[in-house]
Protein backbone atom coordinates (compact mmCIF):
# COMPACT_ATOMS: atom_id res chain seq x y z
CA UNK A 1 112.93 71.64 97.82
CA UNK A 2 113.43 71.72 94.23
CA UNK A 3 115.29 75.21 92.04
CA UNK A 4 111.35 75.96 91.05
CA UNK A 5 109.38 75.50 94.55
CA UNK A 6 112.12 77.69 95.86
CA UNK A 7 111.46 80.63 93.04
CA UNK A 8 108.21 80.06 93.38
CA UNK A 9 108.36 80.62 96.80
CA UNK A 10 110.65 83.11 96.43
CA UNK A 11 108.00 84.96 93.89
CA UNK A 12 104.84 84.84 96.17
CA UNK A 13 107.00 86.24 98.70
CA UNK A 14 108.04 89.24 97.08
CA UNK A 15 104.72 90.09 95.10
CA UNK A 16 102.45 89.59 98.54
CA UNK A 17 104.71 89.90 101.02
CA UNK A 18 103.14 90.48 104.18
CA UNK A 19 99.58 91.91 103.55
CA UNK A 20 97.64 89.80 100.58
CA UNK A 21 94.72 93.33 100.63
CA UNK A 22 97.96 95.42 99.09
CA UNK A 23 98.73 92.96 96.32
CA UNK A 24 95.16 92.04 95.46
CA UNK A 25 94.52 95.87 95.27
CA UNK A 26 97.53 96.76 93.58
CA UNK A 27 96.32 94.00 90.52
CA UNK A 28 92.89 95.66 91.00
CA UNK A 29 94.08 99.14 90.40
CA UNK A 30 95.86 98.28 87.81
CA UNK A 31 92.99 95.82 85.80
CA UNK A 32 90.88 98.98 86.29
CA UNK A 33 93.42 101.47 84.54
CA UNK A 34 94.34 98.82 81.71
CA UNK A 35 90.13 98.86 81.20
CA UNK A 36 89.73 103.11 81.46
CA UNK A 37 92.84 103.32 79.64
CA UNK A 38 91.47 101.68 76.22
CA UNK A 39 88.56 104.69 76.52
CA UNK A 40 89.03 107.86 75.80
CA UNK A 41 89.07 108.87 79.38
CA UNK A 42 91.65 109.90 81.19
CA UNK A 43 93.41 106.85 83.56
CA UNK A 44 96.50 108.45 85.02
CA UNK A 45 94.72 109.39 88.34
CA UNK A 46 93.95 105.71 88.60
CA UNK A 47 97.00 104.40 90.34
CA UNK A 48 98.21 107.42 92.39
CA UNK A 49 94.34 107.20 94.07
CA UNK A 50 94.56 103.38 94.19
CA UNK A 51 98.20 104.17 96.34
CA UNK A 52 97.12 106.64 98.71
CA UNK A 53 93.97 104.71 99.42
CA UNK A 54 96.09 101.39 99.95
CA UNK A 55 98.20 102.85 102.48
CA UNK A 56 95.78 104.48 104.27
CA UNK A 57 94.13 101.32 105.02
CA UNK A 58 97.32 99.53 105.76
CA UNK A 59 98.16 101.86 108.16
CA UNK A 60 94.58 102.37 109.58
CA UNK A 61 94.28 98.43 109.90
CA UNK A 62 97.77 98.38 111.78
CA UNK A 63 97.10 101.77 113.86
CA UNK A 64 94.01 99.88 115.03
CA UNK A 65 95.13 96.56 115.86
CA UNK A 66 97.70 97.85 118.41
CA UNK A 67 94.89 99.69 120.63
């Protein structure tokens, strides 16, 4: 495996990690707060929202598969 397979590896590792719905929302939350942010209304409550949603799913999805 060659120096750039292995960052690349390395990379997609770290940004997905286990659960592909986190990172996908993560960029998500954070497309729709570079868009509300160029208005002139206010995007802080974006991400902190976008968070607590997240993990309530994650946890929800994990809660339920062990049932």
């Amino acid at each position: 495996m060659s120096r750039v397979e292995g960052f690349l590896r390395f990379l997609w590792d770290f940004v997905v990690g286990d659960d592909w719905r986190i990172a996908v929302g993560v960029v998500l939350a954070l497309a729709l707060t570079a868009l509300i942010a160029d208005t002139s209304v206010a995007a802080w409550w974006i991400l902190p929202v976008a968070v607590a949603v997240l993990l309530g799913m994650s946890v929800w999805r994990v809660a339920r598969s062990r049932v």
